[in-house]
Protein backbone atom coordinates (compact mmCIF):
# COMPACT_ATOMS: atom_id res chain seq x y z
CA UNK A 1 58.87 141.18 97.16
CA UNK A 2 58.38 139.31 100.31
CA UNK A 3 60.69 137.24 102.64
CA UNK A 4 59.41 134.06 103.81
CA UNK A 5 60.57 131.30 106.20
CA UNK A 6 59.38 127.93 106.50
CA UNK A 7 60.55 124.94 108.98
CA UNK A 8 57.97 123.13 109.36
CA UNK A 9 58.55 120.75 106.01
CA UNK A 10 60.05 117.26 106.14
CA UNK A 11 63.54 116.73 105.10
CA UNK A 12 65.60 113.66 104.33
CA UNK A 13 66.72 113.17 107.91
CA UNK A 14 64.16 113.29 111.17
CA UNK A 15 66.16 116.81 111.87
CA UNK A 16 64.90 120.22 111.97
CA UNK A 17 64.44 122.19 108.65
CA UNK A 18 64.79 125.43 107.18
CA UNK A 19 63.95 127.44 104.16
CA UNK A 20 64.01 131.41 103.01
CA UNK A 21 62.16 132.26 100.52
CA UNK A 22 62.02 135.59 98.12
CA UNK A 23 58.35 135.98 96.57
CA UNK A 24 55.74 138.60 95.72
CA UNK A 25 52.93 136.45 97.78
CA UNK A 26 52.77 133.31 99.48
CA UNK A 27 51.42 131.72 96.72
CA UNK A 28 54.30 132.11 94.54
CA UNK A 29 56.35 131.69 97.91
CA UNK A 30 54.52 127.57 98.28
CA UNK A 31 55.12 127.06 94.70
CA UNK A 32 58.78 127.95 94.77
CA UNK A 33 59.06 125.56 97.68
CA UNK A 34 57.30 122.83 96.65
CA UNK A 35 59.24 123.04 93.12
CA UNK A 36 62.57 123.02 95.26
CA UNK A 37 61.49 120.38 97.75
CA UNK A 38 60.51 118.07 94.76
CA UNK A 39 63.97 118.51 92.95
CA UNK A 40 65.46 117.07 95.78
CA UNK A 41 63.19 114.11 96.12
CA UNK A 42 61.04 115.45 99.01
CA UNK A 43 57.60 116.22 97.28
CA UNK A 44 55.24 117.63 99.72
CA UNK A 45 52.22 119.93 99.57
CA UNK A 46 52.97 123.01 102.17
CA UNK A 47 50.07 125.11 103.65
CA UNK A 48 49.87 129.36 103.85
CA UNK A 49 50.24 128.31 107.66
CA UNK A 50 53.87 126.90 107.54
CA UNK A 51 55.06 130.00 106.17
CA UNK A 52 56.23 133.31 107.75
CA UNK A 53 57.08 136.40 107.00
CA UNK A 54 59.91 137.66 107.75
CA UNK A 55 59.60 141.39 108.01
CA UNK A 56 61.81 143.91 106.58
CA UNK A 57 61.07 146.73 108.02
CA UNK A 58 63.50 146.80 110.98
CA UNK A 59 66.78 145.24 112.09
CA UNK A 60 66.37 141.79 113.86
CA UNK A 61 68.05 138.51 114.36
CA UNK A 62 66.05 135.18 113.28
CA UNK A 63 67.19 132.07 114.74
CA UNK A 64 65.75 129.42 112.42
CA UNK A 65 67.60 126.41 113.97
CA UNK A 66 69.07 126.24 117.67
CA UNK A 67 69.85 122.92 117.75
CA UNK A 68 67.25 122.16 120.86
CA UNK A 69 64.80 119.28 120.06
């Protein structure tokens, strides 16, 4: 399995945005996404490219939202 981040979706509000998401491939990662966007009324395709990966292989700290537009 795979940890993913995205923030580059649109969300209700004209705020920043932020999603994890636990998946064996970014495929399975967009679809996940998508399927969660849509249940809260924000269908949108997302692109391989708005998705990171977060790697697990050593301690870090991930801001995903500062607060600084």
């Amino acid at each position: 399995m795979f940890m993913f981040y995205c923030n580059k979706f649109t969300g209700h509000y004209p705020v920043g945005t932020a999603a994890i998401i636990i998946a064996s491939s970014v495929d399975e990662a967009i679809g996940l996404l998508e399927e969660e966007l849509r249940s809260r009324g924000l269908r949108q395709r997302i692109r391989p490219e708005q998705l990171t990966v977060i790697d697990l292989g050593h301690p870090q700290a991930l801001i995903l939202q500062d607060g600084n537009y």
